[in-house]
Protein backbone atom coordinates (compact mmCIF):
# COMPACT_ATOMS: atom_id res chain seq x y z
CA UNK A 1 -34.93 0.40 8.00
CA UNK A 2 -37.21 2.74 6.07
CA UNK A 3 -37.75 1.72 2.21
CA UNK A 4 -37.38 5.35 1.81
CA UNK A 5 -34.20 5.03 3.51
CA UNK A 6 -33.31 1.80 1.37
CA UNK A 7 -34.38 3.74 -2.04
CA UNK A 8 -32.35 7.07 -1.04
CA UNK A 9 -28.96 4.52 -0.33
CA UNK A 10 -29.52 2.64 -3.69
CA UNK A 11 -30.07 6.00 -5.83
CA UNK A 12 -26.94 6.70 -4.37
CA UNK A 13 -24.91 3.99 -5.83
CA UNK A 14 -26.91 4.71 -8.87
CA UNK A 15 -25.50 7.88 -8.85
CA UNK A 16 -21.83 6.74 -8.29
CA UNK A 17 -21.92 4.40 -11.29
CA UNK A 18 -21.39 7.11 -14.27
CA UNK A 19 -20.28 5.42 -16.97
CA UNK A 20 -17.40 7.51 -17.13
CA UNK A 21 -15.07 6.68 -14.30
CA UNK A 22 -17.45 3.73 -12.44
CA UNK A 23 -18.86 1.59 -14.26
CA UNK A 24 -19.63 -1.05 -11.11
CA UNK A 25 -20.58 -0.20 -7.02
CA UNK A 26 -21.20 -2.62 -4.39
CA UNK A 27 -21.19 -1.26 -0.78
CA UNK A 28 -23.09 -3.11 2.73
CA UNK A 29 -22.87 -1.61 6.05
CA UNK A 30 -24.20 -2.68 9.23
CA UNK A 31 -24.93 -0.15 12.11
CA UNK A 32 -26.59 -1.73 15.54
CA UNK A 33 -28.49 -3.88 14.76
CA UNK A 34 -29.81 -2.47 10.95
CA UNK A 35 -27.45 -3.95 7.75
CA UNK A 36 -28.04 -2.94 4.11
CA UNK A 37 -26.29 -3.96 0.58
CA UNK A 38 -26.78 -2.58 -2.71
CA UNK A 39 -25.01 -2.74 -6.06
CA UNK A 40 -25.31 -1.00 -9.53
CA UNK A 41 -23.61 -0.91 -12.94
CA UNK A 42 -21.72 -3.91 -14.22
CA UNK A 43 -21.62 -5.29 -10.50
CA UNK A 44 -23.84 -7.70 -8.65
CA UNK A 45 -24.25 -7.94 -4.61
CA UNK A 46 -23.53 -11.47 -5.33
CA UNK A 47 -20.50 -10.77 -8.00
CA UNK A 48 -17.02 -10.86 -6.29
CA UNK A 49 -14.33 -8.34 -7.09
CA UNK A 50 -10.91 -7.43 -6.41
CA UNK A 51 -10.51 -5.83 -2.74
CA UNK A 52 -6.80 -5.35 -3.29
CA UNK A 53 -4.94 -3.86 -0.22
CA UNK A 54 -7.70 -4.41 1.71
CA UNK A 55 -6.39 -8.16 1.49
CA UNK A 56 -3.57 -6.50 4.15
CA UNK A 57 -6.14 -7.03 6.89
CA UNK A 58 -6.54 -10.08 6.25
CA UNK A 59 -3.09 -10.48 6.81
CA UNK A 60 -2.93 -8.27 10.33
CA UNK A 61 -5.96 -10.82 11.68
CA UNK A 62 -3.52 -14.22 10.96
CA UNK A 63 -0.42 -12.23 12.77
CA UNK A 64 -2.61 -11.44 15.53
CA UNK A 65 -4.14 -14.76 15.45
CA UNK A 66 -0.61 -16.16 15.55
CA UNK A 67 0.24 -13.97 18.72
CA UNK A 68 -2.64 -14.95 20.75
CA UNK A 69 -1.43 -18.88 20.10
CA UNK A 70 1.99 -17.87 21.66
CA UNK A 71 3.55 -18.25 18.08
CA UNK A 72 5.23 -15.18 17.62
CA UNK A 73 5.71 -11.47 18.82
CA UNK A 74 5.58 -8.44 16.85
CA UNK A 75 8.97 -7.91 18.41
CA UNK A 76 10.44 -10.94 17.17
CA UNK A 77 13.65 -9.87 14.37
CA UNK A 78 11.80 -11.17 11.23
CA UNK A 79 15.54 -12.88 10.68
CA UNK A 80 13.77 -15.92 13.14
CA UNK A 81 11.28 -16.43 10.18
CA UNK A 82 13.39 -15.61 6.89
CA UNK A 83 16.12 -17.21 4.92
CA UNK A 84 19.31 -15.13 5.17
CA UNK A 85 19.68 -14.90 1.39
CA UNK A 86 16.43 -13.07 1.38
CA UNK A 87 17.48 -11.05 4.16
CA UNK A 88 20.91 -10.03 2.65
CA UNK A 89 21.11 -6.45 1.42
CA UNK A 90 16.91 -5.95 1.74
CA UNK A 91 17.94 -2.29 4.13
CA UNK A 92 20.98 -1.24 3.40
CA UNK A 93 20.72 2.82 4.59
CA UNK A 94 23.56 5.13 4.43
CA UNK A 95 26.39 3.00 4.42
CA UNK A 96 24.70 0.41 7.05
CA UNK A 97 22.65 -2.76 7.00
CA UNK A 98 19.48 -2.62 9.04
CA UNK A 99 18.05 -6.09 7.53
CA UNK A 100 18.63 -8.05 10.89
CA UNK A 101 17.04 -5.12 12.98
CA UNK A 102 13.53 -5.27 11.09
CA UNK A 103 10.92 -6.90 13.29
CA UNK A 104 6.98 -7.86 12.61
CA UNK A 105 6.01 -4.76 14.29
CA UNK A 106 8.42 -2.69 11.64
CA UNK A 107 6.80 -4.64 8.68
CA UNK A 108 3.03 -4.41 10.27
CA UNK A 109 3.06 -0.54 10.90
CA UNK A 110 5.38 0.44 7.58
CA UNK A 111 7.86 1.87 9.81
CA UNK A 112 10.06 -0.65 8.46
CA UNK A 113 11.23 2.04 5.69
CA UNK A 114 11.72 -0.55 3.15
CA UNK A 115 10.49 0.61 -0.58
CA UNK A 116 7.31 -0.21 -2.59
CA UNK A 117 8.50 -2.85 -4.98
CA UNK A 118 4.61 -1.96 -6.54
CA UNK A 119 4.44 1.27 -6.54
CA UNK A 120 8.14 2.85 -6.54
CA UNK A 121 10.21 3.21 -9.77
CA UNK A 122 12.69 0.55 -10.54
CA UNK A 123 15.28 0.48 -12.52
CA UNK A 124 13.73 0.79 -15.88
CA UNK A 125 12.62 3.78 -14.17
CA UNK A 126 8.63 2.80 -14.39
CA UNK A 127 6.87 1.23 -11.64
CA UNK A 128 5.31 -2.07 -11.53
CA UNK A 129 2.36 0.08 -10.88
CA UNK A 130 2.83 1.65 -14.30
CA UNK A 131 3.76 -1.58 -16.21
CA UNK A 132 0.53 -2.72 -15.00
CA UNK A 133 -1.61 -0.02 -15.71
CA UNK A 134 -0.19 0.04 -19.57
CA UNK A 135 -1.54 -3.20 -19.68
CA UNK A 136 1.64 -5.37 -19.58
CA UNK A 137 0.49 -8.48 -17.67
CA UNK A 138 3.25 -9.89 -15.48
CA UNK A 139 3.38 -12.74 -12.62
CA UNK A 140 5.83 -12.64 -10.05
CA UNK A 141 6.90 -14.71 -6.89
CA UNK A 142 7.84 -13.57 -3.62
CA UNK A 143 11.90 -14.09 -4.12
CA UNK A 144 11.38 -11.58 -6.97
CA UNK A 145 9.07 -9.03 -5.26
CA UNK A 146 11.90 -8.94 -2.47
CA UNK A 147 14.58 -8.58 -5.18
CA UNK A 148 12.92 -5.94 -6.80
CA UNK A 149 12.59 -4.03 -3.58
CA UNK A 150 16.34 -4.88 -3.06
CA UNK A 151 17.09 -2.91 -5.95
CA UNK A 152 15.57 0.34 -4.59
CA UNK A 153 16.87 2.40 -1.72
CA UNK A 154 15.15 2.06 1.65
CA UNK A 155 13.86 6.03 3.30
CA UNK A 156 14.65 5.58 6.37
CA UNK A 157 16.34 3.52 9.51
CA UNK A 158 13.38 1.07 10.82
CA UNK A 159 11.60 2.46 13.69
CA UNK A 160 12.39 6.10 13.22
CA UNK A 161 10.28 7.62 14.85
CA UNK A 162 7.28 9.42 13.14
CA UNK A 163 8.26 8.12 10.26
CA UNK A 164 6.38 5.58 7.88
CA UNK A 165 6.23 4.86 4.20
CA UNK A 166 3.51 2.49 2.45
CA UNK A 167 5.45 -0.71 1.60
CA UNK A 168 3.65 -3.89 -0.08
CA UNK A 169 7.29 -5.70 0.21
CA UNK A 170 6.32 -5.46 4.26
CA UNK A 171 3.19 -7.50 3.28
CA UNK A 172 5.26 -10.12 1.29
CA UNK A 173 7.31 -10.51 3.99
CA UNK A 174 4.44 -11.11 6.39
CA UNK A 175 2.94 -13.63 4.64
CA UNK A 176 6.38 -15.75 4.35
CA UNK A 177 6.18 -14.97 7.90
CA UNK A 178 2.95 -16.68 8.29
CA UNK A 179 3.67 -19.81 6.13
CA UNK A 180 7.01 -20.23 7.78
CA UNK A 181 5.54 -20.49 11.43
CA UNK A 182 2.21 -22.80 10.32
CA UNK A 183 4.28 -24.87 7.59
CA UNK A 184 0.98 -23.67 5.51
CA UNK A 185 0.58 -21.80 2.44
CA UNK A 186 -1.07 -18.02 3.15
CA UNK A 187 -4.45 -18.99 0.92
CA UNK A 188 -4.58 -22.23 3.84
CA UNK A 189 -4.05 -19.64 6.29
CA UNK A 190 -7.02 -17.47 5.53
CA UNK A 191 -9.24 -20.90 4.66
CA UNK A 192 -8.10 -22.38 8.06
CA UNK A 193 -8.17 -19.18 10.18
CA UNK A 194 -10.94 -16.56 8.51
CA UNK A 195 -13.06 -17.53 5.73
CA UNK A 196 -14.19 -21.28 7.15
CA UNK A 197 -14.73 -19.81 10.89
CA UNK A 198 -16.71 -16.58 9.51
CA UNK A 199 -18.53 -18.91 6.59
CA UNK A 200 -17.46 -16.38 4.41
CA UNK A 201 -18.98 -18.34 1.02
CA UNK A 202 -17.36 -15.62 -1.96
CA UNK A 203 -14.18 -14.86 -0.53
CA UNK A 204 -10.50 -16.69 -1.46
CA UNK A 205 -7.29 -15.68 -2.34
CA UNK A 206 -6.79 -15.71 -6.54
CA UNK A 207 -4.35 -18.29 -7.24
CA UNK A 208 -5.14 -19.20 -10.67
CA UNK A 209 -4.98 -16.89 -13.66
CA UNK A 210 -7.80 -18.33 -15.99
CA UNK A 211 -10.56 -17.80 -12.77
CA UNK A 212 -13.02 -15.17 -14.48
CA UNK A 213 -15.56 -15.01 -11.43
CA UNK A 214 -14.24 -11.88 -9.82
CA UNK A 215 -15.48 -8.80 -11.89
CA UNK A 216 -12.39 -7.07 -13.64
CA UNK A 217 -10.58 -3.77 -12.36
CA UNK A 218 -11.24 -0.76 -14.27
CA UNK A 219 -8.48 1.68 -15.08
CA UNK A 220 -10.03 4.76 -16.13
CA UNK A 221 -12.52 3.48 -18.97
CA UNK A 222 -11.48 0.40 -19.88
CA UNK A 223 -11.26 -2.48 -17.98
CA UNK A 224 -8.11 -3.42 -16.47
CA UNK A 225 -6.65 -7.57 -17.69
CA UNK A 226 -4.01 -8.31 -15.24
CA UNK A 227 -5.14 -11.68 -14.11
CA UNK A 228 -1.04 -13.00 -13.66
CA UNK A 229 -0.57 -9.77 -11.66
CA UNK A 230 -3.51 -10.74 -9.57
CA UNK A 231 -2.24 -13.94 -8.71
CA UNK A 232 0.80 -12.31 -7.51
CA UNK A 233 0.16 -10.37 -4.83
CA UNK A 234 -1.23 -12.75 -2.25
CA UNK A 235 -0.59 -11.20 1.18
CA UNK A 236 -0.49 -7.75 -0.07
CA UNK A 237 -3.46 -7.73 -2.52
CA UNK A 238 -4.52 -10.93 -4.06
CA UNK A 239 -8.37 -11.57 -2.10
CA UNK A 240 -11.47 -11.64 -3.66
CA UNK A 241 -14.63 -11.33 -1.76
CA UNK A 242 -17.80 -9.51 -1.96
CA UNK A 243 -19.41 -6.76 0.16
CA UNK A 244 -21.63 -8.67 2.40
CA UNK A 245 -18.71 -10.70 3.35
CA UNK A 246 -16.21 -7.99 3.68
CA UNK A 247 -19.03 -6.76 6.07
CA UNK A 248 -18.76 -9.87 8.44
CA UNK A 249 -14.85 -10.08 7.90
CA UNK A 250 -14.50 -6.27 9.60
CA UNK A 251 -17.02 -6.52 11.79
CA UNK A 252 -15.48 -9.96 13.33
CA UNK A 253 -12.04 -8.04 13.20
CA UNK A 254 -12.98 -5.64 14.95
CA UNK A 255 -15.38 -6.80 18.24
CA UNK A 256 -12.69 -10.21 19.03
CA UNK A 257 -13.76 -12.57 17.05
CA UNK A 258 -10.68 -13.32 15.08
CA UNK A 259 -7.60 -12.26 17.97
CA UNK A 260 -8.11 -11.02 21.18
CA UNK A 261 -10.00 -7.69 21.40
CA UNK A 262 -7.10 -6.42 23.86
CA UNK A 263 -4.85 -5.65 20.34
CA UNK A 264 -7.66 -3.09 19.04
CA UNK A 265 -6.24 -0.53 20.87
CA UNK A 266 -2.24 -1.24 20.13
CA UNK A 267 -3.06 -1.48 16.70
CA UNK A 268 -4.02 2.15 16.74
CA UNK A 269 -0.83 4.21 17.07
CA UNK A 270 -0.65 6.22 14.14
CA UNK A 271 1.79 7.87 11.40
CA UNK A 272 0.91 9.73 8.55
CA UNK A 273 1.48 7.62 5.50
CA UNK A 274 -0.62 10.11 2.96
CA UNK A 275 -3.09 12.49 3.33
CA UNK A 276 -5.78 12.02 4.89
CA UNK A 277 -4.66 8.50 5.83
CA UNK A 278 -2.82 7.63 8.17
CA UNK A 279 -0.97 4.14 8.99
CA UNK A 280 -0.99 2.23 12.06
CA UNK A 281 -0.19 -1.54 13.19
CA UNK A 282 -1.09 -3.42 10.22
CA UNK A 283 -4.96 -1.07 9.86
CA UNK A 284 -5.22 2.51 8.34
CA UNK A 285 -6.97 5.57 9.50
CA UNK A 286 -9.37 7.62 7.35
CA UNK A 287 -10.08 10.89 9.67
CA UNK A 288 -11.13 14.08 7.02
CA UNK A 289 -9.01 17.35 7.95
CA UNK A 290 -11.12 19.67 9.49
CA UNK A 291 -11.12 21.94 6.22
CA UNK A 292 -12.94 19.48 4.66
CA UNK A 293 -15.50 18.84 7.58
CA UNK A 294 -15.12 22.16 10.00
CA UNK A 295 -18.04 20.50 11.84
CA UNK A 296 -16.52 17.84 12.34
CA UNK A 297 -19.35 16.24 11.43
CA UNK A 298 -17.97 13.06 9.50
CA UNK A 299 -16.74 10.49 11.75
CA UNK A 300 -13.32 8.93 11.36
CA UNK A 301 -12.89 4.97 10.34
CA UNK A 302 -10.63 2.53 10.81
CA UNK A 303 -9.63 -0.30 8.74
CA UNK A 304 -8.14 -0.93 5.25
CA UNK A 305 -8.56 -0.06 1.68
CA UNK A 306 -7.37 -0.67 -1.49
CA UNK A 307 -5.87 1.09 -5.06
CA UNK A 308 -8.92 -0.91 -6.87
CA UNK A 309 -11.49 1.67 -4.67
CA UNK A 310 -11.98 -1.32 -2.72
CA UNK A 311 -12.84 -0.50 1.53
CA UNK A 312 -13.22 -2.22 4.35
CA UNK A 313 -13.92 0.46 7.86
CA UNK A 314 -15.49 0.81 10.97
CA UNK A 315 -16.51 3.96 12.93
CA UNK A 316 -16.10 3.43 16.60
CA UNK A 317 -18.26 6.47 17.40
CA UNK A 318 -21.27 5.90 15.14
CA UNK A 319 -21.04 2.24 15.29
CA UNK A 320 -20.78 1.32 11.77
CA UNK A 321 -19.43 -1.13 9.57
CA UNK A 322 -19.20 -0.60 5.99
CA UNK A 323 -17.35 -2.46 3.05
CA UNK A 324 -17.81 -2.32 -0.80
CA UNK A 325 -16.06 -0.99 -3.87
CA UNK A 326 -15.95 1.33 -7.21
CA UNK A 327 -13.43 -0.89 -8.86
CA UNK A 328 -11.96 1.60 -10.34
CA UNK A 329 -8.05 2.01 -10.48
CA UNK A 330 -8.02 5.58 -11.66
CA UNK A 331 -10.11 6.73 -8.90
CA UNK A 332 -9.94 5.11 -5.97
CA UNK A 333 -10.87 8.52 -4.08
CA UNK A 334 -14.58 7.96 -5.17
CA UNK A 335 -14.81 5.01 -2.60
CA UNK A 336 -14.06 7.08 0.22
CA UNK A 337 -16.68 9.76 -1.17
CA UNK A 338 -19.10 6.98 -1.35
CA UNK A 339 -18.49 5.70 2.29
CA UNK A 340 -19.02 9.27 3.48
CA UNK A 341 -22.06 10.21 1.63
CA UNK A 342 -23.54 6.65 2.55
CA UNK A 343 -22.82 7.34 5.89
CA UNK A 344 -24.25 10.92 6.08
CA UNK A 345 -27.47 9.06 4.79
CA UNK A 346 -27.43 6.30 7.26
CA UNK A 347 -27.03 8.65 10.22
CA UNK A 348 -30.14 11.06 9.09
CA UNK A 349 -32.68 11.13 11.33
């Protein structure tokens, strides 16, 4: 790669980082056989950060891991993996309980149409989301994530089709899932299965509350303190890593080095989940509506991302790989701009 090249990526990110609403950028991408990483603001290359719901992929690879061994099916009732009393009265939908239909596909593509317990309003009528956000600090475990969720109403019988909704209580799940059929816990899981055969050096799951290594989130201009809520989220959110890893992680997801490269394809039926994303078996699409790019000019990506503007993607037609963050809450919209202008620059001729 051109130094010009190099220069014109890093005054980019220099760029993003405004002091306003990002303070912090790290991005890497790899396209044939050419890889670049930069970083500005408060962040580092070599400074890990949150990648939030990008941490779901994580979770899909282990699940499709677990498949290839024989170990499960995505349509195995998740009832074969969970405790009844967990199970009681999680989808109860008009009148009818539909918590012994829901299977690891349902969970996997969010067509389970279970709530958010993150995101959706409890009974308080705030969100975790919101509690967080006002700085109240909270841990939870996974008995109380599901009970939360069992306090909201599900949208919709599982498997309806065309139907999905965003649920981090389907991640939960999964990762009880997982530590039920290894007898491991889900931060062994992605040791054992992931970060140890990728040598992935900066990424782990956040288990302990005092660990100040990963950079703090930002929520609009101050920085965001929820270390207990970090610590919570595990198979839904809880990874830290940093952008040259993320880079091998979603490159190794997608070209068969973590599950059989047969499953690319299946993973890839899609629903819309919100706009211009789109959900499919345990990955997300980003595809621009054409009012946006008439030229269609912008390729679309698959992979994951996250409410802290972490990403993790991969364009099958142009070949690229590209991971990084904003870490900013408020904003996680800016990562996406940043992934497309990055990649209009990486494509020039």
């Amino acid at each position: 790669m051109t130094t010009e090249k190099e220069k014109s990526l890093q005054a980019l990110l220099d760029k993003v980082v405004d002091g306003k609403k990002v303070f912090g950028t790290s991005f890497a991408f790899k396209k044939d056989t050419e890889t670049w990483q930069g970083a500005s603001g408060n962040l580092t290359t070599d400074r890990p950060y949150f990648i939030a719901s990008t941490t779901k992929l994580f979770t899909t690879a282990i699940i499709m891991k677990l498949r290839a061994e024989g170990k499960l099916s995505l349509e195995d009732k998740i009832s074969k993996y969970i405790d009844a009393s967990i199970l009681s009265g999680l989808h109860f939908y008009k009148g009818k309980d539909y918590s012994q239909e829901l299977t690891i596909r349902h969970l996997l593509s969010h067509t389970s149409g279970l709530p958010d317990y993150f995101q959706d309003k409890g009974a308080s009528g705030k969100s975790l989301e919101n509690e967080l956000m006002a700085g109240n600090d909270q841990f939870w475990t996974f008995e109380e994530s599901i009970d939360r969720s069992k306090k909201m109403s599900p949208l919709f019988v599982p498997g309806t089709k065309g139907k999905a909704k965003y649920s981090d209580a389907n991640f939960q799940l999964l990762g009880k899932i997982i530590e039920t059929i290894t007898d491991k816990s889900y931060a062994e899981n992605c040791q054992d299965r992931i970060i140890q055969p990728l040598s992935l050096t900066k990424t782990y799951l956040y288990q302990d509350a005092t660990d100040e290594k990963p950079k703090m989130l930002y929520h609009k201009s101050k920085e965001l303190k929820i270390p207990k809520a970090m610590t919570s989220f595990g198979p839904d959110g809880g990874m830290v890593s940093v952008s040259a890893d993320m880079l091998v992680f979603i490159e190794a997801f997608f070209t068969g080095k973590l599950f059989p490269l047969s499953y690319i394809d299946e993973l890839q039926e899609w629903n819309r989940i919100f706009p211009p994303m789109r959900a499919g078996v345990g990955i997300h699409l980003f595809k621009l509506p054409w009012i946006f790019d008439p030229t269609g000019a912008i390729p679309y990506f698959i992979g994951h991302s996250g409410l802290s503007g972490a990403l993790a993607f991969y364009s099958p037609k142009e070949n690229i790989y590209i991971a990084g963050t904003v870490n900013q809450t408020a904003h996680p919209d800016i990562s996406y701009r940043t992934m497309i202008s990055l990649t209009q620059r990486i494509l020039k001729k």
